[in-house]
PDB file of N, CA and C in Angstrom:
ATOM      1  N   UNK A   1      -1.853 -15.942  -3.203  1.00  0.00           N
ATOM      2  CA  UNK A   1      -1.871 -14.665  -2.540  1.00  0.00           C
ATOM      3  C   UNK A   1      -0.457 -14.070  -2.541  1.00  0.00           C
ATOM      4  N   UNK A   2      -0.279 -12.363  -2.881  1.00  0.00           N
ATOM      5  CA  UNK A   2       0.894 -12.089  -2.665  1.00  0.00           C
ATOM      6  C   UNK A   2       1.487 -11.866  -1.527  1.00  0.00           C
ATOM      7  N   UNK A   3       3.011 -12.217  -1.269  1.00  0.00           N
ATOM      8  CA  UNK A   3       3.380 -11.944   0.050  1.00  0.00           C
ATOM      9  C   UNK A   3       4.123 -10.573  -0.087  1.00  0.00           C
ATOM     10  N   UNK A   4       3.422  -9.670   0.743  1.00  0.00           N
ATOM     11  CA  UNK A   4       3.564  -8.063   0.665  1.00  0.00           C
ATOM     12  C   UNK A   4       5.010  -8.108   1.185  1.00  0.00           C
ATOM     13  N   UNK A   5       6.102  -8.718   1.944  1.00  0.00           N
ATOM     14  CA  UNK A   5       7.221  -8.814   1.742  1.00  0.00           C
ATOM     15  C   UNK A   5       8.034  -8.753   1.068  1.00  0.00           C
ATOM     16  N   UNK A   6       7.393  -9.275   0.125  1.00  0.00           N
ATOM     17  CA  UNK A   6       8.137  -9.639  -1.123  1.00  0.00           C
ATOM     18  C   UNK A   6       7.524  -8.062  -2.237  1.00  0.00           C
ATOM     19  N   UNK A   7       6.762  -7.344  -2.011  1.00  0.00           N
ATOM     20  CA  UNK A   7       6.625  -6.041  -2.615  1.00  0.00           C
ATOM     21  C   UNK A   7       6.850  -4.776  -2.150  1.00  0.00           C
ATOM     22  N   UNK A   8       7.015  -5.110  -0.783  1.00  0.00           N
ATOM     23  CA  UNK A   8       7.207  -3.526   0.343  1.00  0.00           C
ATOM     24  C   UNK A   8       9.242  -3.672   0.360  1.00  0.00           C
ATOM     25  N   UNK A   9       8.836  -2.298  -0.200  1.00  0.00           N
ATOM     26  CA  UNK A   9      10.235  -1.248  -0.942  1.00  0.00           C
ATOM     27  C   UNK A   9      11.063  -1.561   0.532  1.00  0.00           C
ATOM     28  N   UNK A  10      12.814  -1.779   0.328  1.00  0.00           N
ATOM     29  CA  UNK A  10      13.253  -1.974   1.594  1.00  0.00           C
ATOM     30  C   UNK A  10      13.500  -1.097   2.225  1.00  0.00           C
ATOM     31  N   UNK A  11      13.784  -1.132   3.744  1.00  0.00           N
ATOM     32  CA  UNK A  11      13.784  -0.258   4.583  1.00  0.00           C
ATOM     33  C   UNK A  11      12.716   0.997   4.901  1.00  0.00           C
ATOM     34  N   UNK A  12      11.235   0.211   4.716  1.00  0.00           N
ATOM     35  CA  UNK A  12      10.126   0.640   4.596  1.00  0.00           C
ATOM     36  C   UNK A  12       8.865  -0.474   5.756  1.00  0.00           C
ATOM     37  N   UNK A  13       8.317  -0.421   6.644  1.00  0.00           N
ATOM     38  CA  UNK A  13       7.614  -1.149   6.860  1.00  0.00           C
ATOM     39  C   UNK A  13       6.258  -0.789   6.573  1.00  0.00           C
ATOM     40  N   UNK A  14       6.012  -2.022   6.530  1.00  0.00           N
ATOM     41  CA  UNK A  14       4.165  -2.003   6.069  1.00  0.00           C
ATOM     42  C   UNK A  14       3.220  -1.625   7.456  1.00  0.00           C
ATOM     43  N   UNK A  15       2.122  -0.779   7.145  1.00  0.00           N
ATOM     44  CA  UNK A  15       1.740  -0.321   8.150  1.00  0.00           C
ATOM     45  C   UNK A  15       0.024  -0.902   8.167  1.00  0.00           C
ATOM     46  N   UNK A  16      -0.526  -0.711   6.812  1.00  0.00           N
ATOM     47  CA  UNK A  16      -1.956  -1.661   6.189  1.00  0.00           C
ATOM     48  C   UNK A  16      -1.977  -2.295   5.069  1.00  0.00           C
ATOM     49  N   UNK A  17      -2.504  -2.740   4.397  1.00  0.00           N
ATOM     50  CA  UNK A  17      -2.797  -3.304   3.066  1.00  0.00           C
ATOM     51  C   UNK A  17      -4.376  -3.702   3.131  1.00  0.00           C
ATOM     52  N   UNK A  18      -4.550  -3.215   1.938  1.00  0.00           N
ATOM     53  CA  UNK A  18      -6.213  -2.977   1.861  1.00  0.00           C
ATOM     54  C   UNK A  18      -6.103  -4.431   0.566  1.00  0.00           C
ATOM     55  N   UNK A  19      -7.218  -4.855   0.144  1.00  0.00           N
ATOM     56  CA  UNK A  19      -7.496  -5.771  -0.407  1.00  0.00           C
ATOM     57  C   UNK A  19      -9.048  -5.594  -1.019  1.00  0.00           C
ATOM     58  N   UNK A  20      -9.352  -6.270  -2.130  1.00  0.00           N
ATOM     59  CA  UNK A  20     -10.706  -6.305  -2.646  1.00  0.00           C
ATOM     60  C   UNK A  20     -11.187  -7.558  -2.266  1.00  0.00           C
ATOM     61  N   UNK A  21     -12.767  -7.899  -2.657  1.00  0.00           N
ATOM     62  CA  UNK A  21     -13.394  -8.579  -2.960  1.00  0.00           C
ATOM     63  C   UNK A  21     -12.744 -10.224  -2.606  1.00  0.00           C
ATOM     64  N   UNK A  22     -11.731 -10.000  -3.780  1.00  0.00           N
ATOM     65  CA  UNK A  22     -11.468 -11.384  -4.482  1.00  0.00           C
ATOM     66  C   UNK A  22     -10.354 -11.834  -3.560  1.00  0.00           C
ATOM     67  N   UNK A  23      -9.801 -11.464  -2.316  1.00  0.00           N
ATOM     68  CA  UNK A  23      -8.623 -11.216  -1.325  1.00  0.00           C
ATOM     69  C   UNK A  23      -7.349 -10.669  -2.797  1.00  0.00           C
ATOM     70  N   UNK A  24      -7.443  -9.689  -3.790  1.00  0.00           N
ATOM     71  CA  UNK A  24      -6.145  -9.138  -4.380  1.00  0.00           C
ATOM     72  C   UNK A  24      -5.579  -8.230  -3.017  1.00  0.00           C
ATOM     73  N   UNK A  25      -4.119  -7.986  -3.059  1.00  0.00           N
ATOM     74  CA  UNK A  25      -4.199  -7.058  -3.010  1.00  0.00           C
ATOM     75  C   UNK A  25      -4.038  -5.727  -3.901  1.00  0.00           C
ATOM     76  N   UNK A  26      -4.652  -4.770  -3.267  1.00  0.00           N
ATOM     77  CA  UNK A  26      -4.898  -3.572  -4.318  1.00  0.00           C
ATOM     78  C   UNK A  26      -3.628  -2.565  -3.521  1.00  0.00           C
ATOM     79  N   UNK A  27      -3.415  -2.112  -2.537  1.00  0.00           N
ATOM     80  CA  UNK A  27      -2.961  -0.918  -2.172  1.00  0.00           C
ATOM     81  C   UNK A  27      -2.284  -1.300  -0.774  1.00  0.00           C
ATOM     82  N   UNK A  28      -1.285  -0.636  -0.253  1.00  0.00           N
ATOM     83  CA  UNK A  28      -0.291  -1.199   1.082  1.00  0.00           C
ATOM     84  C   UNK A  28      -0.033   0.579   1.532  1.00  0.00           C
ATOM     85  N   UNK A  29       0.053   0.529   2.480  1.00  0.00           N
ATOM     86  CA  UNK A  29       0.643   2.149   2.912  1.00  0.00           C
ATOM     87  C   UNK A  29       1.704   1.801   4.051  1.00  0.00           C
ATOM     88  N   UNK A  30       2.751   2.281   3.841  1.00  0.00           N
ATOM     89  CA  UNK A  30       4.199   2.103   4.522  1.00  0.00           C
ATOM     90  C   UNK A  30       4.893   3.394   5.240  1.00  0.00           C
ATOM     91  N   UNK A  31       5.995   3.457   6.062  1.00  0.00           N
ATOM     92  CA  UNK A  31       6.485   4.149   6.464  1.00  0.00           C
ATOM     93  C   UNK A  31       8.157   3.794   6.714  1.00  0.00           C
ATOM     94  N   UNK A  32       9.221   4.578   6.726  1.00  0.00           N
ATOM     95  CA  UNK A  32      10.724   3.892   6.887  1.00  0.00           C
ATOM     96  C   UNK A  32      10.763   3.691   7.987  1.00  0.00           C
ATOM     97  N   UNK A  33      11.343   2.525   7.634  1.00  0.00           N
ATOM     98  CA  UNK A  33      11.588   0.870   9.088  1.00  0.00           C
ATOM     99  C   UNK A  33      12.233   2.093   9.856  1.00  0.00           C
ATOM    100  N   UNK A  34      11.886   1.857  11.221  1.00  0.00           N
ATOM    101  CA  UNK A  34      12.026   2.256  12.696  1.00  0.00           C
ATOM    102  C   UNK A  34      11.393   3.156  13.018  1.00  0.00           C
ATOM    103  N   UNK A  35      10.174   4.063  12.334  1.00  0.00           N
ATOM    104  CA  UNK A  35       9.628   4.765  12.765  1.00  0.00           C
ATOM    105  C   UNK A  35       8.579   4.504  13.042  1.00  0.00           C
ATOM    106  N   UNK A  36       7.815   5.114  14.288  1.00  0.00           N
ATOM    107  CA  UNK A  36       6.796   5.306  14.697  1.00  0.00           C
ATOM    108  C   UNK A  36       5.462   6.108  14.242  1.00  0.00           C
ATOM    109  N   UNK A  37       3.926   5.385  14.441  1.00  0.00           N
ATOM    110  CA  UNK A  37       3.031   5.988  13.744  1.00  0.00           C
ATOM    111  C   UNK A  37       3.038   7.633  13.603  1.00  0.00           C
ATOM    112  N   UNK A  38       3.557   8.238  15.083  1.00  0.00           N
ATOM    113  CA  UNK A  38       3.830   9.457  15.610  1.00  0.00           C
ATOM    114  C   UNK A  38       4.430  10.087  14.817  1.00  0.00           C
ATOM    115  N   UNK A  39       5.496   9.299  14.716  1.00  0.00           N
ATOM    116  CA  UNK A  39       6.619  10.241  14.212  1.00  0.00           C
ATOM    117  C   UNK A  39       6.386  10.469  12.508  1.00  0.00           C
ATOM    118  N   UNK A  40       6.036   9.336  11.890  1.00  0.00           N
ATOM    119  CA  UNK A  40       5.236   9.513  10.332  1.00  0.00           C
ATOM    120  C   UNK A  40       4.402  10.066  10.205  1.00  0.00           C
ATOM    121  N   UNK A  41       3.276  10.247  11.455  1.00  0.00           N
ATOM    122  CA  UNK A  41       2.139  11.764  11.058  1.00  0.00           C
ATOM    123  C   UNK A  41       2.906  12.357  11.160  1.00  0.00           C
ATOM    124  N   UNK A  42       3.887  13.080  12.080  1.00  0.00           N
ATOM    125  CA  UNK A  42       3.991  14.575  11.769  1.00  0.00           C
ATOM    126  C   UNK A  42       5.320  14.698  10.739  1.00  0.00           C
ATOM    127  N   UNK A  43       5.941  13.774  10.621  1.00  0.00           N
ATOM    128  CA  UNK A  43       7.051  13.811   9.171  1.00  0.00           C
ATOM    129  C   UNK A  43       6.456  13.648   8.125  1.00  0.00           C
ATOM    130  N   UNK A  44       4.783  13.686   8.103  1.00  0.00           N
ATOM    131  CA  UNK A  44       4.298  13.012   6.738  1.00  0.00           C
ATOM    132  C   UNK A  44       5.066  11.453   5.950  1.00  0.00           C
ATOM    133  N   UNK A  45       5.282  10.769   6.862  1.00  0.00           N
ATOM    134  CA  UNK A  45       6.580   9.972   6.210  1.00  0.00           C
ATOM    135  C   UNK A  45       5.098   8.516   5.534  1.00  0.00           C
ATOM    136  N   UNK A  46       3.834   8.944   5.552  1.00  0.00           N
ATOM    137  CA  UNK A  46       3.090   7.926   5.256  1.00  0.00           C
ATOM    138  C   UNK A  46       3.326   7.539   3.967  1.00  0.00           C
ATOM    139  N   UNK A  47       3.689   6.383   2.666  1.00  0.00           N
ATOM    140  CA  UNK A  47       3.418   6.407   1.869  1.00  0.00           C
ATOM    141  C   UNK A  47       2.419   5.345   1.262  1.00  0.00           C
ATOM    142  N   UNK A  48       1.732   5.574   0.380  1.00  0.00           N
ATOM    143  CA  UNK A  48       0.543   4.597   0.004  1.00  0.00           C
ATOM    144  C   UNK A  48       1.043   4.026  -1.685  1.00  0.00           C
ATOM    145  N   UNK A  49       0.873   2.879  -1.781  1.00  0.00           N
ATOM    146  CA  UNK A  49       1.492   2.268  -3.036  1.00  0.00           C
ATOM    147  C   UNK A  49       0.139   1.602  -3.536  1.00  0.00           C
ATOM    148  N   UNK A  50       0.086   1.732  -4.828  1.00  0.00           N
ATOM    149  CA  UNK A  50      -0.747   0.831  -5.646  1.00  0.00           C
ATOM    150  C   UNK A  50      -0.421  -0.623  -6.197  1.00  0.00           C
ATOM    151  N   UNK A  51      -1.208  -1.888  -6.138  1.00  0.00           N
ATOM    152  CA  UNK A  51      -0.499  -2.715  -6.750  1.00  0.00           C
ATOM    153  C   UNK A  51      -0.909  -3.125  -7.831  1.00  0.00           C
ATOM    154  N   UNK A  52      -0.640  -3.559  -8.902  1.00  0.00           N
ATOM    155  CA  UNK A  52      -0.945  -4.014 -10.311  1.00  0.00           C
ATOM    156  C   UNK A  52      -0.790  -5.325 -10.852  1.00  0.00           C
ATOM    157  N   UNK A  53      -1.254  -5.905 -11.533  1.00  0.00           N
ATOM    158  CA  UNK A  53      -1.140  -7.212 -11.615  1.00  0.00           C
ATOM    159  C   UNK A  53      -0.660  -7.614 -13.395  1.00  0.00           C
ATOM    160  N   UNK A  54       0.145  -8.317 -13.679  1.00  0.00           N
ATOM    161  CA  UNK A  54      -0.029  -8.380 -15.565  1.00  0.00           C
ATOM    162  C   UNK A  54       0.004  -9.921 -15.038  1.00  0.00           C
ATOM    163  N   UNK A  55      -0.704 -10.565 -16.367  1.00  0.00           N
ATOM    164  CA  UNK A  55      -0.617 -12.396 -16.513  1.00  0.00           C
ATOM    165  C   UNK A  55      -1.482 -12.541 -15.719  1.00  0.00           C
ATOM    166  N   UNK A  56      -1.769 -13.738 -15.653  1.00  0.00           N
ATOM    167  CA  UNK A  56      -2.664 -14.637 -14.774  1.00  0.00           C
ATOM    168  C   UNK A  56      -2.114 -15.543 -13.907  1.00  0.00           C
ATOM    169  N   UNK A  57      -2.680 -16.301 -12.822  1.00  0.00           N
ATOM    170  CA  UNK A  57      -2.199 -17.605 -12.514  1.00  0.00           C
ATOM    171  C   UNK A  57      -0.316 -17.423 -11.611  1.00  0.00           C
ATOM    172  N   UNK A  58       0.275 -18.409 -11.448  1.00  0.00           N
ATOM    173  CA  UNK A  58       1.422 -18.470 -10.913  1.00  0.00           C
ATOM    174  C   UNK A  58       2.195 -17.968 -12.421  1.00  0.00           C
ATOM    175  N   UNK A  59       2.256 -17.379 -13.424  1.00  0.00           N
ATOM    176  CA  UNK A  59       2.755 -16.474 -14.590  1.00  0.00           C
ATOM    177  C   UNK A  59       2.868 -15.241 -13.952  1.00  0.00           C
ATOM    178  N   UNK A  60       1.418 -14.703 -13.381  1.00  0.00           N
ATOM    179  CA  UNK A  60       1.257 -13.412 -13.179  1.00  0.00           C
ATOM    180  C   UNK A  60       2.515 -12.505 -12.209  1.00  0.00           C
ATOM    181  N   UNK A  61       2.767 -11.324 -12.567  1.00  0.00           N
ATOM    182  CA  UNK A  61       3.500 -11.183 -11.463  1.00  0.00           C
ATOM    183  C   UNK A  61       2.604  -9.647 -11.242  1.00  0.00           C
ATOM    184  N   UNK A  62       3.420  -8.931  -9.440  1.00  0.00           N
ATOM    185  CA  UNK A  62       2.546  -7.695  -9.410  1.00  0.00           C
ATOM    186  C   UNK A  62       3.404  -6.477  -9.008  1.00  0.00           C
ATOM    187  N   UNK A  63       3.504  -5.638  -9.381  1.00  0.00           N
ATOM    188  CA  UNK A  63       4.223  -4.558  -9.294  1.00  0.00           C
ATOM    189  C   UNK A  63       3.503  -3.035  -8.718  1.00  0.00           C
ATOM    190  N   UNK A  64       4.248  -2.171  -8.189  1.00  0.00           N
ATOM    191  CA  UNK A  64       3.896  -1.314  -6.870  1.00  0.00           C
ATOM    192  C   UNK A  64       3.906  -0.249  -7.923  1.00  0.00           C
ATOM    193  N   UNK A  65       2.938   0.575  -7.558  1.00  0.00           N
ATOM    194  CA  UNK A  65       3.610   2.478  -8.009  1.00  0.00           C
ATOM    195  C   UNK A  65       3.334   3.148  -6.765  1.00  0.00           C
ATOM    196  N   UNK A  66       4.221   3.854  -6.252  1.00  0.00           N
ATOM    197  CA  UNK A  66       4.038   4.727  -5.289  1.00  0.00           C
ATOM    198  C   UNK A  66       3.069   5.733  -5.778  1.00  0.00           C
ATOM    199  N   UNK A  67       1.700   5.945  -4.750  1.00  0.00           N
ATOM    200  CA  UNK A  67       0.714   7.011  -4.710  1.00  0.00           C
ATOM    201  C   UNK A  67       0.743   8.676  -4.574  1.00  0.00           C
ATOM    202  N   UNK A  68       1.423   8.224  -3.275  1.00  0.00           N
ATOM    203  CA  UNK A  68       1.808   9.437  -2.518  1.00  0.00           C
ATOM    204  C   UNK A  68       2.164   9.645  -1.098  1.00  0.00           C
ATOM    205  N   UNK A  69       2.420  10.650  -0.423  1.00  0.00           N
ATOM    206  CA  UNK A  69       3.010  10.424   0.918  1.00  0.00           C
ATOM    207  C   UNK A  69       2.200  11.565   1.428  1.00  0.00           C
ATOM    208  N   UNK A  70       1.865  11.414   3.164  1.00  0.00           N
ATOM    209  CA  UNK A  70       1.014  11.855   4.321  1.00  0.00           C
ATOM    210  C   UNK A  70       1.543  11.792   5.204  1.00  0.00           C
ATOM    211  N   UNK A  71       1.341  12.554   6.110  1.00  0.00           N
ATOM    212  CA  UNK A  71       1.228  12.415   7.516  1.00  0.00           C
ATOM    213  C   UNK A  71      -0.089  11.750   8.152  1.00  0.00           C
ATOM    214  N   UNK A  72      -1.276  11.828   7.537  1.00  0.00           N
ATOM    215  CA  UNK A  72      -2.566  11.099   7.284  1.00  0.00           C
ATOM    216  C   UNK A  72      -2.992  10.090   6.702  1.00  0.00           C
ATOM    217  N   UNK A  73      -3.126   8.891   7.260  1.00  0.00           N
ATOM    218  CA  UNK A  73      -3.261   7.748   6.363  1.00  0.00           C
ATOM    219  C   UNK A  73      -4.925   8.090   5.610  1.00  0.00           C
ATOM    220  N   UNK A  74      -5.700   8.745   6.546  1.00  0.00           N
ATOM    221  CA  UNK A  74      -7.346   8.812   6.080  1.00  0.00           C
ATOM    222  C   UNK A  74      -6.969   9.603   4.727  1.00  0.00           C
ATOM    223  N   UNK A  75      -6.386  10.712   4.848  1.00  0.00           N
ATOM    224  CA  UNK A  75      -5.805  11.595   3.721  1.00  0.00           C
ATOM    225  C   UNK A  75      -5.710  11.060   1.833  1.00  0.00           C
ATOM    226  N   UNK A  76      -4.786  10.192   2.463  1.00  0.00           N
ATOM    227  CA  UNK A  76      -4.421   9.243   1.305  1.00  0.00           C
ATOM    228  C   UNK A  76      -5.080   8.149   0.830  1.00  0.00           C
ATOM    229  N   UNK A  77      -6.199   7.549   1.410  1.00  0.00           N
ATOM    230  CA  UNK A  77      -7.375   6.940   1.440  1.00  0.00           C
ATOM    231  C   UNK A  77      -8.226   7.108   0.292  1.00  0.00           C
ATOM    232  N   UNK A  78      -8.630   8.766   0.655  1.00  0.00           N
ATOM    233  CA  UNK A  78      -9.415   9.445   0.395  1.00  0.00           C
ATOM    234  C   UNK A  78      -9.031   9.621  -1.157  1.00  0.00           C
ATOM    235  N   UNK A  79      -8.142  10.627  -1.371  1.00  0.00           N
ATOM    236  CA  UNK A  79      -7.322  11.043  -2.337  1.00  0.00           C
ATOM    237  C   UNK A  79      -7.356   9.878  -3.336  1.00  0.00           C
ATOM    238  N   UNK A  80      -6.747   8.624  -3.103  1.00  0.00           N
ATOM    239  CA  UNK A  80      -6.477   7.828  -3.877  1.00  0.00           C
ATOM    240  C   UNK A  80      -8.318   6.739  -4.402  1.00  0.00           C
ATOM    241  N   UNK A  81      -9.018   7.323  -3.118  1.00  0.00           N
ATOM    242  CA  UNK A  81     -10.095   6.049  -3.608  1.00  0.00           C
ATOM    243  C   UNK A  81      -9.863   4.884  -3.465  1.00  0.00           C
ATOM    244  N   UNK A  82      -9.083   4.790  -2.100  1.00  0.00           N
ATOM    245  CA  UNK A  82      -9.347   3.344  -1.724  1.00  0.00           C
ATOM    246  C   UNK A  82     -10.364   2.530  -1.527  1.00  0.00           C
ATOM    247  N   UNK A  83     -10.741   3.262  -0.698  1.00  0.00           N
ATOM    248  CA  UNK A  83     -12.420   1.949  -0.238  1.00  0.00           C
ATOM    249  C   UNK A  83     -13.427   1.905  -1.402  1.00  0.00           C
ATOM    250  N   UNK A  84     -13.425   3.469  -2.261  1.00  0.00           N
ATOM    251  CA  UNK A  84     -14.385   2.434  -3.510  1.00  0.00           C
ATOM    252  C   UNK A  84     -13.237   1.159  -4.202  1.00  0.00           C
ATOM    253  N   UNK A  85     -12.282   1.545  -4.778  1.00  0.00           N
ATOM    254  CA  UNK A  85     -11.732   0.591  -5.418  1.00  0.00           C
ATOM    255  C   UNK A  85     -11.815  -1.071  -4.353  1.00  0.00           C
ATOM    256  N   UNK A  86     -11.514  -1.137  -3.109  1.00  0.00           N
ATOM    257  CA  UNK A  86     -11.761  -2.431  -2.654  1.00  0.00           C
ATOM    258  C   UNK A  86     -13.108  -2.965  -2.939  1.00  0.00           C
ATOM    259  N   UNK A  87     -14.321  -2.051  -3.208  1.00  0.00           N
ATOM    260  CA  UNK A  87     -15.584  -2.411  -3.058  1.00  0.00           C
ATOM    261  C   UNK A  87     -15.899  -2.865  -4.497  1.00  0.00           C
ATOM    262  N   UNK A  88     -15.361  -2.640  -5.169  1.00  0.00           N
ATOM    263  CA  UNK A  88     -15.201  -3.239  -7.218  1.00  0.00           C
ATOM    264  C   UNK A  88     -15.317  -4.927  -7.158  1.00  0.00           C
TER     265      UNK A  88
END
């Protein structure tokens, strides 16, 4: 399993991480360390990252692309197709 520590961009905290089926993870949505849920809705400071996987096995490694940024986490949900993609 990956440790989302080890993929969440610094000075960023993790706020969810969604996952499929198989426990991957697929997608993490973050905000910059010290802020509040409050204060990231209305700064839009939400951002949602995709994760990707190349190789297999302890080879494999997994790498982030930033989605996009909200003040709405449902927003970015939506937009991106999270919950079908966990349901794959």
């Amino acid at each position: 399993m990956i440790d989302i520590a080890e993929l969440c961009p610094k000075d960023e905290k993790t706020w969810l991480t969604y996952y499929n089926k198989n426990e991957e993870l697929l997608f993490f949505l973050t905000s910059p360390e010290g802020t509040s849920s409050t204060i990231a809705a209305q700064t839009g400071a939400f951002t949602l990252y995709a994760v990707t996987y190349s190789g297999k096995g302890k080879t494999g490694s997994a790498k982030i692309k930033k989605l996009g940024q909200s003040g709405n986490p449902k927003e970015l949900e939506e937009k991106y197709h999270v919950v079908e993609a966990m349901s794959e």
